[in-house]
C-alpha atoms as a PDB file:
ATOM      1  CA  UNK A   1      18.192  20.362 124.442  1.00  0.00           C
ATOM      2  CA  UNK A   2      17.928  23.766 125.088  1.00  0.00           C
ATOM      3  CA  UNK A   3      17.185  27.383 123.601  1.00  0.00           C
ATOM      4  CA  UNK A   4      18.590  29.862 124.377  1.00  0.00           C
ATOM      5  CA  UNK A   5      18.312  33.766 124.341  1.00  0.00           C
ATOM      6  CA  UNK A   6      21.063  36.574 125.409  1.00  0.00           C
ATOM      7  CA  UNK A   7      20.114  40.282 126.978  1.00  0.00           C
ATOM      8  CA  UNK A   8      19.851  42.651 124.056  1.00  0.00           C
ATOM      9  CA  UNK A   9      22.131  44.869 123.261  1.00  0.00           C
ATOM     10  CA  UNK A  10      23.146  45.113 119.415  1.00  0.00           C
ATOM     11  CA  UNK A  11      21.792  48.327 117.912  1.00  0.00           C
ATOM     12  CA  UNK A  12      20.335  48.304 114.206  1.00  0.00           C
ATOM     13  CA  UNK A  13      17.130  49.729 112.798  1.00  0.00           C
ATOM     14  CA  UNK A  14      16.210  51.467 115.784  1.00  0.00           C
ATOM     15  CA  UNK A  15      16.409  49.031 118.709  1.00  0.00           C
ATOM     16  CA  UNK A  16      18.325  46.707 120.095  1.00  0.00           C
ATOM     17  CA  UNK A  17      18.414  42.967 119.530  1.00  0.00           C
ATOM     18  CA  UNK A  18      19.062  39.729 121.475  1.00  0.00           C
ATOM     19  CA  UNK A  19      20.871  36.322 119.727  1.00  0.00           C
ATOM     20  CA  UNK A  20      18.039  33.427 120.302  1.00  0.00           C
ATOM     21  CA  UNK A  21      19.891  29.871 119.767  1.00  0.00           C
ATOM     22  CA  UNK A  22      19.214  26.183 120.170  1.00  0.00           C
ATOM     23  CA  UNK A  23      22.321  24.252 121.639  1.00  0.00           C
ATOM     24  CA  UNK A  24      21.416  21.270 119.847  1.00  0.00           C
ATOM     25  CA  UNK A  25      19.441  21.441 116.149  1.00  0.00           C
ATOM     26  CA  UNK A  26      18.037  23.568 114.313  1.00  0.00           C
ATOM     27  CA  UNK A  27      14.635  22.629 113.591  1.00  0.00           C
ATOM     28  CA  UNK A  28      13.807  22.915 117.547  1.00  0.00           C
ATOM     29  CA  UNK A  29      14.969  26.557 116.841  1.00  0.00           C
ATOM     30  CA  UNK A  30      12.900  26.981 113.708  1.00  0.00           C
ATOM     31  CA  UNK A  31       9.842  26.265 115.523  1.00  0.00           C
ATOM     32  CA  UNK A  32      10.722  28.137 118.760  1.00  0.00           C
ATOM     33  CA  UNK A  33      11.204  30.973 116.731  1.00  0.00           C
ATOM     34  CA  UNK A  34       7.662  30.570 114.842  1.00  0.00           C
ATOM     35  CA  UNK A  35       6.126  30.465 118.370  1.00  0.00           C
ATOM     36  CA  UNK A  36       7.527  33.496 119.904  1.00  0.00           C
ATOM     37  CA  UNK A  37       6.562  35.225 116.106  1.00  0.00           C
ATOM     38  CA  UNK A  38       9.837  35.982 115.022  1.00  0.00           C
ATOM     39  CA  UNK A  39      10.116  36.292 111.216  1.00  0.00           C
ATOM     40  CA  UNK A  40      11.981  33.446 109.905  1.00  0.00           C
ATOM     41  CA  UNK A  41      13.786  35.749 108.024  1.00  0.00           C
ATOM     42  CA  UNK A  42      15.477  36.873 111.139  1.00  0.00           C
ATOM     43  CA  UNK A  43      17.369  33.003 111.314  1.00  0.00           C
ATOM     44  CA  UNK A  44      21.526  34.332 110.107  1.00  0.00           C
ATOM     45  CA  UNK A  45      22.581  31.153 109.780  1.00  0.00           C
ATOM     46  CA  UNK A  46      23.130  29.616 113.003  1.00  0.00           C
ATOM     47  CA  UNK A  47      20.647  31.980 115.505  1.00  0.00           C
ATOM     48  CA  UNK A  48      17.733  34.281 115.082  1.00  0.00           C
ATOM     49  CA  UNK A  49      18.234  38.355 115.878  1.00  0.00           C
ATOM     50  CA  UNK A  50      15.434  38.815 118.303  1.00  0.00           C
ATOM     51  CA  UNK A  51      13.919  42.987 118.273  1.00  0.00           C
ATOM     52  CA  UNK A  52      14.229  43.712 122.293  1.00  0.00           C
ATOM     53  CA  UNK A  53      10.193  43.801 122.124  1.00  0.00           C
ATOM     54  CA  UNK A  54      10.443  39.986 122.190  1.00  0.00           C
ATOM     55  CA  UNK A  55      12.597  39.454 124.532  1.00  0.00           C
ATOM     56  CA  UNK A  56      10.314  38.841 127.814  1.00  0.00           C
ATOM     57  CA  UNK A  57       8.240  36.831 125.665  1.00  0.00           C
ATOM     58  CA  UNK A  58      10.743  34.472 124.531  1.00  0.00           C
ATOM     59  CA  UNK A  59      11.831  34.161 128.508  1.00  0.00           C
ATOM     60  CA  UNK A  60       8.049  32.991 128.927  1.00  0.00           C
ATOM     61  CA  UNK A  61       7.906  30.702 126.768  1.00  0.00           C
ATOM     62  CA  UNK A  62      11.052  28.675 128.102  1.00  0.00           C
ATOM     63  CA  UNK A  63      14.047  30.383 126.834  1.00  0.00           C
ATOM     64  CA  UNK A  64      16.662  30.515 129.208  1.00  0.00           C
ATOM     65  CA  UNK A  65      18.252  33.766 129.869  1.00  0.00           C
ATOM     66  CA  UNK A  66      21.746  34.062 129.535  1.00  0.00           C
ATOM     67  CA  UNK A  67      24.987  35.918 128.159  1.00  0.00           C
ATOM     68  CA  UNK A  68      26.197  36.682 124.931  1.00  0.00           C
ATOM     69  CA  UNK A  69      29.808  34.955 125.781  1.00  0.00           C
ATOM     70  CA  UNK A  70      27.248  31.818 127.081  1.00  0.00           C
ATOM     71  CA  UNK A  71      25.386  31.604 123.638  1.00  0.00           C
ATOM     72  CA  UNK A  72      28.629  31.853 121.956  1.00  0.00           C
ATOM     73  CA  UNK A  73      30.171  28.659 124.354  1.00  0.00           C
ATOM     74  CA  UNK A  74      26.702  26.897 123.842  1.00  0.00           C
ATOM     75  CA  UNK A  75      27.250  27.679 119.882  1.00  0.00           C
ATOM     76  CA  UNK A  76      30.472  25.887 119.373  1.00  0.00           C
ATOM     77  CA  UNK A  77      29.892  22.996 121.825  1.00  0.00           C
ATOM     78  CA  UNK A  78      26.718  21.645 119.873  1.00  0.00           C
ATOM     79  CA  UNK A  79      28.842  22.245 117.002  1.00  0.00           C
ATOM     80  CA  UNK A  80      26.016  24.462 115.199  1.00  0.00           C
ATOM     81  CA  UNK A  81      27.871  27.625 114.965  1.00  0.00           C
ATOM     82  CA  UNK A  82      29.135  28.570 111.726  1.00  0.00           C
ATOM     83  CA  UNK A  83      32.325  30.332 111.788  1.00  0.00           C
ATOM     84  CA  UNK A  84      32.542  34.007 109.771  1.00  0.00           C
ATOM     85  CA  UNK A  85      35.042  32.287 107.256  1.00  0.00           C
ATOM     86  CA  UNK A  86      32.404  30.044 106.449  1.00  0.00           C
ATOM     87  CA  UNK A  87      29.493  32.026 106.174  1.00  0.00           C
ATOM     88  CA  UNK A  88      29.341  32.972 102.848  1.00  0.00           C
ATOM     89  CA  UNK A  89      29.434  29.405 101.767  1.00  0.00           C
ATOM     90  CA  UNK A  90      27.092  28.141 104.024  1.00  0.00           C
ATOM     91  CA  UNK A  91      24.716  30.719 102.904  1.00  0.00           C
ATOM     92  CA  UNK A  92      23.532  29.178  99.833  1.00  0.00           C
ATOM     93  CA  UNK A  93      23.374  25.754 101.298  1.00  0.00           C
ATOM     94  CA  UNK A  94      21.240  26.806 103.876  1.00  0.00           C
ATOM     95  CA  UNK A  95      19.433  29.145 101.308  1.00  0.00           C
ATOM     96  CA  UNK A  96      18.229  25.564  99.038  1.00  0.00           C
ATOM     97  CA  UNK A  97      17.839  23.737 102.270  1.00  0.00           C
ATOM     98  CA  UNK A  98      14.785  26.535 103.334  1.00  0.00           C
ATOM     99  CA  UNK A  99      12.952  26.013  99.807  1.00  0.00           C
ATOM    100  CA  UNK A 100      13.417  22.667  99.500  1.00  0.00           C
ATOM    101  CA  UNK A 101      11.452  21.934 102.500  1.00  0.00           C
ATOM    102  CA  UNK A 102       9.477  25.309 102.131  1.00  0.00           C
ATOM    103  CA  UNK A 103       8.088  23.416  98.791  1.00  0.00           C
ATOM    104  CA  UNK A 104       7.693  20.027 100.658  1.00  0.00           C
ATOM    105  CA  UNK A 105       5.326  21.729 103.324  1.00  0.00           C
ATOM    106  CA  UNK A 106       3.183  23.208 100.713  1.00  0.00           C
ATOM    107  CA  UNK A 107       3.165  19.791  99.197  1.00  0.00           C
ATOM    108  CA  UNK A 108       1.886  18.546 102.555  1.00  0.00           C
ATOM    109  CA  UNK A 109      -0.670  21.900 102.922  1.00  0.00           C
ATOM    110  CA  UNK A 110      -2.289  20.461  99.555  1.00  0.00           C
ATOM    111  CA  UNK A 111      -2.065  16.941 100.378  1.00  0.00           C
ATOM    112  CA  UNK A 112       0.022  16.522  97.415  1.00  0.00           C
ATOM    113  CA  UNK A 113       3.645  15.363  98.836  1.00  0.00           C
ATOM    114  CA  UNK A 114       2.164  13.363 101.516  1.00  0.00           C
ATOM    115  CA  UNK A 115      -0.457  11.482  99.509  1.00  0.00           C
ATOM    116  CA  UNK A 116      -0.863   7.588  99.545  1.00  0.00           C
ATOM    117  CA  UNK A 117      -0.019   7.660  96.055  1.00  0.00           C
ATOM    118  CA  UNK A 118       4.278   6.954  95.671  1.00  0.00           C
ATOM    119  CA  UNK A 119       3.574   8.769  91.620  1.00  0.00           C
ATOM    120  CA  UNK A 120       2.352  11.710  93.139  1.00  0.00           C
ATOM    121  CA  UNK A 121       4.563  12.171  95.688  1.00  0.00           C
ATOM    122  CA  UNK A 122       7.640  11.730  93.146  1.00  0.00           C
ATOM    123  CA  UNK A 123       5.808  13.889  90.993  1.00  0.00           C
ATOM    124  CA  UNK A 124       5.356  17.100  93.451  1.00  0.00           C
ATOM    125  CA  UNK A 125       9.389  16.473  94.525  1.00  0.00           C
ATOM    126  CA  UNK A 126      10.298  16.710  90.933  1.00  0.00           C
ATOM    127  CA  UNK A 127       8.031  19.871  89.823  1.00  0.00           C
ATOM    128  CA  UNK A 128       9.771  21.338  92.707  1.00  0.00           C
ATOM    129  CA  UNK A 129      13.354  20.220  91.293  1.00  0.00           C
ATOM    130  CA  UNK A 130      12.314  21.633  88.258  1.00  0.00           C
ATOM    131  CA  UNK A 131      11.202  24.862  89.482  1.00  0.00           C
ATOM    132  CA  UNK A 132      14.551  25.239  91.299  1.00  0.00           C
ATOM    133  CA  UNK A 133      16.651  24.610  88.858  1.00  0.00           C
ATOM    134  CA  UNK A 134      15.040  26.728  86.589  1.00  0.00           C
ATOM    135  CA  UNK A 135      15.397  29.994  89.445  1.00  0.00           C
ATOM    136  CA  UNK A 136      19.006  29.050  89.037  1.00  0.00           C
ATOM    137  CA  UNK A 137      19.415  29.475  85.572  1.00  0.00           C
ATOM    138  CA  UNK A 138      23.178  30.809  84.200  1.00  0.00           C
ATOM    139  CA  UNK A 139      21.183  33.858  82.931  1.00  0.00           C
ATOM    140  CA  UNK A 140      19.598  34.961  85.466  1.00  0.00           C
ATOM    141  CA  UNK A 141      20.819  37.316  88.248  1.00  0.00           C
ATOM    142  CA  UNK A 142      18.226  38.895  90.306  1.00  0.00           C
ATOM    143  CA  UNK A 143      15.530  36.701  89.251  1.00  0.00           C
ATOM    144  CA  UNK A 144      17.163  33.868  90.818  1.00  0.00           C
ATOM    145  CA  UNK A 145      16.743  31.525  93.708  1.00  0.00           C
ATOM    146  CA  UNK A 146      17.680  33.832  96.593  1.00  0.00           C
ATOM    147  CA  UNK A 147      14.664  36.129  95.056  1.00  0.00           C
ATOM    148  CA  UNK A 148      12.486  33.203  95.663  1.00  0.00           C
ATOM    149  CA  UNK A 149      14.070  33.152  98.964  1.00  0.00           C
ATOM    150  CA  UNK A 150      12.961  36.614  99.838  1.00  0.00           C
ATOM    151  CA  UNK A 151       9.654  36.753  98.478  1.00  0.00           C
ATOM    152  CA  UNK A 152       8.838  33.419 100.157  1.00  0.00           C
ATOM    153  CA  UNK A 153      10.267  35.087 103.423  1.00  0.00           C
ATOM    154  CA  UNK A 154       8.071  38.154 103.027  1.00  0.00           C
ATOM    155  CA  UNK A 155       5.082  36.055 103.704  1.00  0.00           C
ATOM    156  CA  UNK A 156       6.263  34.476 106.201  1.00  0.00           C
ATOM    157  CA  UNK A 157       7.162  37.832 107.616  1.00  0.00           C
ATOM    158  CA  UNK A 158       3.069  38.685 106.739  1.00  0.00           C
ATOM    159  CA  UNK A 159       2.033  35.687 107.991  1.00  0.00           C
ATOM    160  CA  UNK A 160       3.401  36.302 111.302  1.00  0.00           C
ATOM    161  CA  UNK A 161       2.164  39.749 111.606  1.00  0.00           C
ATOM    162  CA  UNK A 162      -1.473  37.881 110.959  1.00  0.00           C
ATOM    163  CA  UNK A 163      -2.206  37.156 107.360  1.00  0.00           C
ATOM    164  CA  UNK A 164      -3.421  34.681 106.158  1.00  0.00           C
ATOM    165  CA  UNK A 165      -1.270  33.439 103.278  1.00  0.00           C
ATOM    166  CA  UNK A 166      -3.297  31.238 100.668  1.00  0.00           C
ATOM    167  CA  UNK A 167      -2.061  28.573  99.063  1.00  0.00           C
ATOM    168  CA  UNK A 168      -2.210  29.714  95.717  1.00  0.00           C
ATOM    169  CA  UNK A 169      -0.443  32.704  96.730  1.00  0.00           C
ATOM    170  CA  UNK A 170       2.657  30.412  97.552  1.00  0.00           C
ATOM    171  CA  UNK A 171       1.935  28.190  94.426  1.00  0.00           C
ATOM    172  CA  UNK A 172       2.159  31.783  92.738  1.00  0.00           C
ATOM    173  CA  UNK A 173       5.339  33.108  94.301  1.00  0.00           C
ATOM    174  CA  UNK A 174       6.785  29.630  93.413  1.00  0.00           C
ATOM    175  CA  UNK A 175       5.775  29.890  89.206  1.00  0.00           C
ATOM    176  CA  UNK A 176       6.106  33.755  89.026  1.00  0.00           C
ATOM    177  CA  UNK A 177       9.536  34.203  87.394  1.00  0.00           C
ATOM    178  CA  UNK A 178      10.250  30.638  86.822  1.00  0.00           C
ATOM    179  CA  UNK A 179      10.511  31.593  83.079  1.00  0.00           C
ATOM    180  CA  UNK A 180      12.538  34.781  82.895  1.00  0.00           C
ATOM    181  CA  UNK A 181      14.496  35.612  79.693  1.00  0.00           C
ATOM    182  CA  UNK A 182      13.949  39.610  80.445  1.00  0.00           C
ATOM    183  CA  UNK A 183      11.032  40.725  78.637  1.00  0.00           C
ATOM    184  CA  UNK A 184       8.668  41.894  80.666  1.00  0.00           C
ATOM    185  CA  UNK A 185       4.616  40.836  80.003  1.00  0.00           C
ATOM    186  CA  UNK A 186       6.150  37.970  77.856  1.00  0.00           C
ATOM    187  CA  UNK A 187       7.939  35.964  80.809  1.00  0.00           C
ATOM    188  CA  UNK A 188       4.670  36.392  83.212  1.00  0.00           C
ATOM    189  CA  UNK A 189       2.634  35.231  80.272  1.00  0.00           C
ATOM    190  CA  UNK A 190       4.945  32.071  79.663  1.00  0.00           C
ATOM    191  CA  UNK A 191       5.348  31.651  83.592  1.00  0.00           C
ATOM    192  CA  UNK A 192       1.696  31.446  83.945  1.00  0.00           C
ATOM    193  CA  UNK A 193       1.256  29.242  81.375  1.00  0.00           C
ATOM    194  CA  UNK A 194       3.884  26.682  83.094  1.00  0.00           C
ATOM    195  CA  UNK A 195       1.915  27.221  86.246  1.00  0.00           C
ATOM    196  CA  UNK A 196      -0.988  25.956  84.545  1.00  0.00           C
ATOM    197  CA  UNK A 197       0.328  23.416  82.915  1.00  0.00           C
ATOM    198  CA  UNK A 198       2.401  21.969  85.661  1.00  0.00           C
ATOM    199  CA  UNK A 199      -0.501  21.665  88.304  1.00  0.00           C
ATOM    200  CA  UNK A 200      -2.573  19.760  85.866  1.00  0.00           C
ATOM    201  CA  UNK A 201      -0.410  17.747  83.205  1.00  0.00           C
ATOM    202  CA  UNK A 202       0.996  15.660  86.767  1.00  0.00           C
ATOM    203  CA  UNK A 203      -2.311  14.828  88.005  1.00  0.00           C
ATOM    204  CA  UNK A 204      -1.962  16.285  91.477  1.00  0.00           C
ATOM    205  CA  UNK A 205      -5.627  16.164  91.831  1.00  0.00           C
ATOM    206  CA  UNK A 206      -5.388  19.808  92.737  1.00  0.00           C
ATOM    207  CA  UNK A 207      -8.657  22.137  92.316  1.00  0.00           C
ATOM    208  CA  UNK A 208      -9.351  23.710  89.102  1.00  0.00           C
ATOM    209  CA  UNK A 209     -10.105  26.915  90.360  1.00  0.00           C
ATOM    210  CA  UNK A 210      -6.700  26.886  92.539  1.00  0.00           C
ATOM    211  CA  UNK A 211      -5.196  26.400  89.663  1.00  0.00           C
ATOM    212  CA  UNK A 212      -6.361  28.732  87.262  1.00  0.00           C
ATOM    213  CA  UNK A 213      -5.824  31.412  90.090  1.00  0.00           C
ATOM    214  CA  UNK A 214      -2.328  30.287  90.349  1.00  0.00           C
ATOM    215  CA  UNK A 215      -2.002  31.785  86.674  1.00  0.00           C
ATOM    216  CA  UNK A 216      -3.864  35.065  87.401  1.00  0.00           C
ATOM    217  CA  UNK A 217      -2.008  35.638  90.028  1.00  0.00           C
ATOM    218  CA  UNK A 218       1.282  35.105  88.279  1.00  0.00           C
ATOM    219  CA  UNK A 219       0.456  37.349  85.213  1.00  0.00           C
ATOM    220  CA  UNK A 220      -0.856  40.034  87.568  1.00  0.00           C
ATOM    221  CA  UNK A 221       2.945  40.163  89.018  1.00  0.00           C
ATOM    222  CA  UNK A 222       3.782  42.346  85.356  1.00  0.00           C
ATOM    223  CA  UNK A 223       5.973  45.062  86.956  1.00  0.00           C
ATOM    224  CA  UNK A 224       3.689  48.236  87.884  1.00  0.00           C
ATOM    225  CA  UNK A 225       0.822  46.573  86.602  1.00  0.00           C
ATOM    226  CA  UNK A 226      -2.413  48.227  87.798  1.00  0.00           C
ATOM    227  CA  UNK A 227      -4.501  46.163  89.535  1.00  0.00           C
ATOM    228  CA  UNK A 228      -7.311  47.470  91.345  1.00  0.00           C
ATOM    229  CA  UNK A 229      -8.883  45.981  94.646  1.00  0.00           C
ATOM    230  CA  UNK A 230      -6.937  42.878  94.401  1.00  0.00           C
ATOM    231  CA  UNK A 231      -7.883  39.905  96.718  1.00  0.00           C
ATOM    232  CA  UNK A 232      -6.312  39.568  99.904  1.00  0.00           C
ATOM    233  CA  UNK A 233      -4.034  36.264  98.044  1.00  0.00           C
ATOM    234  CA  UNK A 234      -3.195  38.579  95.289  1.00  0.00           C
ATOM    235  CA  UNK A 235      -2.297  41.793  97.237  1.00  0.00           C
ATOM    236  CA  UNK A 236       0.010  39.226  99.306  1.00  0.00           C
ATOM    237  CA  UNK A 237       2.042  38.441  96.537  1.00  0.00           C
ATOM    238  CA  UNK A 238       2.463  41.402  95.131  1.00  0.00           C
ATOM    239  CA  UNK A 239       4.030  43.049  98.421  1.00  0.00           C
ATOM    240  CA  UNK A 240       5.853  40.354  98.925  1.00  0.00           C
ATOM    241  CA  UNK A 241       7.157  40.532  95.234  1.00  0.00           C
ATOM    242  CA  UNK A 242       8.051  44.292  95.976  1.00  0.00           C
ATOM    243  CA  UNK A 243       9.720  43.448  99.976  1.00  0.00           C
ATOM    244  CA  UNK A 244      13.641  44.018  97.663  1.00  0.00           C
ATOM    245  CA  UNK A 245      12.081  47.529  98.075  1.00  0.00           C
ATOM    246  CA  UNK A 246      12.286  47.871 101.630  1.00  0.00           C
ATOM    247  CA  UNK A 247      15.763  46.107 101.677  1.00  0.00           C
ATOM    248  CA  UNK A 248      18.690  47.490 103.890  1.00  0.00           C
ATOM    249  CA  UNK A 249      20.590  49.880 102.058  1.00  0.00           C
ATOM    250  CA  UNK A 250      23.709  47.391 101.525  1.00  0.00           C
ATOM    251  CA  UNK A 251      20.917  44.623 100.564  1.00  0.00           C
ATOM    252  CA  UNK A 252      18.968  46.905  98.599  1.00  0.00           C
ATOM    253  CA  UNK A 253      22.170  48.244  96.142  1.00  0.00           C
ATOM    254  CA  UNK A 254      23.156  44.522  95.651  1.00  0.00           C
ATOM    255  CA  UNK A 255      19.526  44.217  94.015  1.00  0.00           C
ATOM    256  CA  UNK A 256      19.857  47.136  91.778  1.00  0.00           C
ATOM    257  CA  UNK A 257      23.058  45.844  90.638  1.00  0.00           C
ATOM    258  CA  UNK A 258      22.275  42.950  89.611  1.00  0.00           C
ATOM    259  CA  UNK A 259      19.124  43.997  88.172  1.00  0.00           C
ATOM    260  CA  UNK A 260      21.564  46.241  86.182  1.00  0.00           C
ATOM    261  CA  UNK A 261      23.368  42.966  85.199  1.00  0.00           C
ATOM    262  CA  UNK A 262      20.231  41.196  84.270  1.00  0.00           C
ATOM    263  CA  UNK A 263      20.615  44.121  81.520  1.00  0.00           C
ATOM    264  CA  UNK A 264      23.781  44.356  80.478  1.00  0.00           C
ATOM    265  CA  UNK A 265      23.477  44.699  76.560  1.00  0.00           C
ATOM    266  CA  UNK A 266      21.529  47.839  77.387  1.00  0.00           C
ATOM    267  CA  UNK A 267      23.438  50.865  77.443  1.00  0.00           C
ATOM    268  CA  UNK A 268      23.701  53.220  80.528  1.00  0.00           C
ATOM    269  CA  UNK A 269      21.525  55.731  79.523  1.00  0.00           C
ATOM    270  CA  UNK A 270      18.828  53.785  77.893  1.00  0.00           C
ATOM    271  CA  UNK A 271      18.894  51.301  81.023  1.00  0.00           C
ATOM    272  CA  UNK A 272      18.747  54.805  83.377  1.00  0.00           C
ATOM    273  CA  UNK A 273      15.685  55.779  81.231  1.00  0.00           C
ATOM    274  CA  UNK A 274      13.613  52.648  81.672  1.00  0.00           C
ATOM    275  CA  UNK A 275      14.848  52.198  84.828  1.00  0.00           C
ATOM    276  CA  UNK A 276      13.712  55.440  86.312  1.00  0.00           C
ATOM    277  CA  UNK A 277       9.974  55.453  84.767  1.00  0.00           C
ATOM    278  CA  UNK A 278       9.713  51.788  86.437  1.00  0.00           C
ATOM    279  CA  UNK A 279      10.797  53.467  89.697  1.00  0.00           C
ATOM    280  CA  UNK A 280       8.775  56.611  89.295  1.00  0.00           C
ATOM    281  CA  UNK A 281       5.368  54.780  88.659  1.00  0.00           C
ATOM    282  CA  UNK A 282       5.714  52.946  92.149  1.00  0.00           C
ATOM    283  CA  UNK A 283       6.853  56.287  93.699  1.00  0.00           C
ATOM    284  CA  UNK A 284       3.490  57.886  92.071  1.00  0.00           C
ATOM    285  CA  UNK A 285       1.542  55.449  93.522  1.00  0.00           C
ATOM    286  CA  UNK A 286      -0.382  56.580  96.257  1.00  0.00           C
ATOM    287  CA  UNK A 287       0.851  53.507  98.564  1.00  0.00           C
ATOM    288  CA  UNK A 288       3.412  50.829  97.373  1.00  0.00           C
ATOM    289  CA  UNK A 289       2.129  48.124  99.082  1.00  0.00           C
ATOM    290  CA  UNK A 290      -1.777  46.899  99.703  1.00  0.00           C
ATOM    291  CA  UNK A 291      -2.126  45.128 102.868  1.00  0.00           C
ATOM    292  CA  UNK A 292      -2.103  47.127 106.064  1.00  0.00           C
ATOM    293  CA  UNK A 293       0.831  44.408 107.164  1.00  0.00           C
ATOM    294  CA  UNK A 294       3.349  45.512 104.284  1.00  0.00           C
ATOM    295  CA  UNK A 295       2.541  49.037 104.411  1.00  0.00           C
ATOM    296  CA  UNK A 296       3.694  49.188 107.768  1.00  0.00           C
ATOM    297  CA  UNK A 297       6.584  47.201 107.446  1.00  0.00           C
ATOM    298  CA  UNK A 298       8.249  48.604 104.362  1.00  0.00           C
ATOM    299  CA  UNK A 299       6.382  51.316 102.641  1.00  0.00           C
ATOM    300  CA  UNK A 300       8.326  54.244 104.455  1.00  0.00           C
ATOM    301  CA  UNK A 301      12.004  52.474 103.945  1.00  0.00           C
ATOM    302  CA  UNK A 302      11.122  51.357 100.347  1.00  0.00           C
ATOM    303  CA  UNK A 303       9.806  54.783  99.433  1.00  0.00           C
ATOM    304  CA  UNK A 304      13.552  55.797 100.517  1.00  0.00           C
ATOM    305  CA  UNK A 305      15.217  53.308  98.600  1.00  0.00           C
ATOM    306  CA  UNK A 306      13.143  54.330  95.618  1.00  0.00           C
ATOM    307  CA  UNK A 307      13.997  57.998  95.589  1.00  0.00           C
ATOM    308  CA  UNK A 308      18.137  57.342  96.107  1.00  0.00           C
ATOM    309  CA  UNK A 309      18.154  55.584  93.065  1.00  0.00           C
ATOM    310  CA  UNK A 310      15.612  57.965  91.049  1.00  0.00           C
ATOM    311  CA  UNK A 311      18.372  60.224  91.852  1.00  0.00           C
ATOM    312  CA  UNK A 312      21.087  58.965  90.766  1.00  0.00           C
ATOM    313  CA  UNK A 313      19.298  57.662  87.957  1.00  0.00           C
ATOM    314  CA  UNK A 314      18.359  61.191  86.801  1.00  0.00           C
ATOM    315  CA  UNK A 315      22.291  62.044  86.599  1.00  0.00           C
ATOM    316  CA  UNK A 316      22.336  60.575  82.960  1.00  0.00           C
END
């Protein structure tokens, strides 16, 4: 067992970046990575794209040093690599494999999935079946599981640059569109009311207070909402709710399009219209994001993103 890191040497946003792989599971990988305090949402699959700034540090801590051919070799021997025919179909596996066990660990952080009692063990597994099948409702196409994905992943990406995440801001992230039938206000209302009544119908001995700031916490996810000096939990999920902002610009025109989908039986102009005043109160604002840790990562790239589509918006 072994992990492995090659020199870097792949250009994109700025730097370049290094492959970091295990030759023999995953998991050891997964918590390498978290270690070293690499995002998890730099794991594509089969390795993690490591910034060259991590690099020496990932030598320390035991990588071994080698080529890009070598973690290629390594890749197919263990039998880990997945091939670029397959990628796209791996994707989503991979995708419900990360929340799945994303929702198990918070079940263990409350003492909910690993408590002595078998009912309330079942119970958090199926709340979080639940959950996931309603993210992957026919209906839905940006509000769907690979949202959850990314605004679970924005934490993380926090958390490693020193938040603390809270657990009611990952209860939060969890519930926050799991009832989405497009009206905006109304879904936040009805998705904090299934918060509330999820975390207390099943018994899962949770605190009441956690619980009924689960539900503020949802409803205060309204889009451009005002919500002055927010707690540190709150302000959390709100940037991480807003990351699709700072997207890549490939990443960030698959959101808008299917946002656009998500409101099909709106015509073009009216959908422009709404559209742009959404986008034009966040460019107002005087800073998109509220912790220091967001604002640096993604204010300046989603303040781009905003004003391309404003643009192009405005043409109708």
């Amino acid at each position: 067992m072994a992990i492995l890191i090659d020199p870097p040497a792949w250009p994109a946003h700025g730097t370049l970046w290094s492959h970091l792989i295990s030759d023999s599971d995953y998991d050891e990988l997964h918590l390498f990575a978290a270690k070293l305090g690499a995002p998890r949402r730099g794991f594509d699959l089969d390795h993690y794209d490591v910034p060259a700034s991590l690099y020496e540090r990932a030598v320390l801590l035991g990588a071994q040093a080698v080529t890009a051919k070598d973690v290629v070799h390594r890749l197919r021997g263990s039998g880990l690599r997945v091939r670029g025919v397959d990628r796209e179909a791996v994707r989503p596996l991979r995708r419900r494999h990360y929340l799945q066990n994303e929702w198990l660990a918070l079940g263990t952080r409350l003492e909910v999935s690993s408590a002595l009692d078998p009912d309330e063990r079942n119970n958090w597994h199926a709340l979080g079946a639940n959950l996931l099948t309603r993210w992957n409702e026919p209906h839905r196409s940006y509000h769907d599981e690979r949202h959850l994905e990314d605004v679970l992943l924005a934490l993380n990406h926090l958390q490693v640059r020193g938040e603390m995440i809270a657990p009611e801001t990952l209860l939060a992230a969890w519930f926050h569109d799991a009832v989405y039938e497009g009206s905006a206000g109304e879904d936040e209302a009805a998705s904090a009311e299934l918060a509330l009544r999820s975390l207390t119908d099943a018994e899962f001995a949770l605190d009441g207070a956690l619980v009924a700031s689960v539900g503020d916490h949802v409803l205060a996810t309204i889009p451009a909402r005002e919500v002055a000096d927010p707690p540190a939990s709150l302000a959390h999920l709100l940037d991480a709710d807003l990351s699709i902002f700072a997207a890549s610009p490939t990443r960030y025109a698959d959101y808008a399009s299917s946002v656009r989908r998500e409101y099909a039986h709106v015509s073009d102009s009216a959908f422009a219209n709404g559209r742009a005043q959404i986008l034009e109160s966040y460019l107002l604002m005087p800073k998109i994001y509220r912790s220091d840790a967001a604002k640096a990562l993604w204010e300046d790239r989603a303040r781009e993103n905003l004003r391309s589509e404003f643009a192009e918006l405005s043409k109708y």
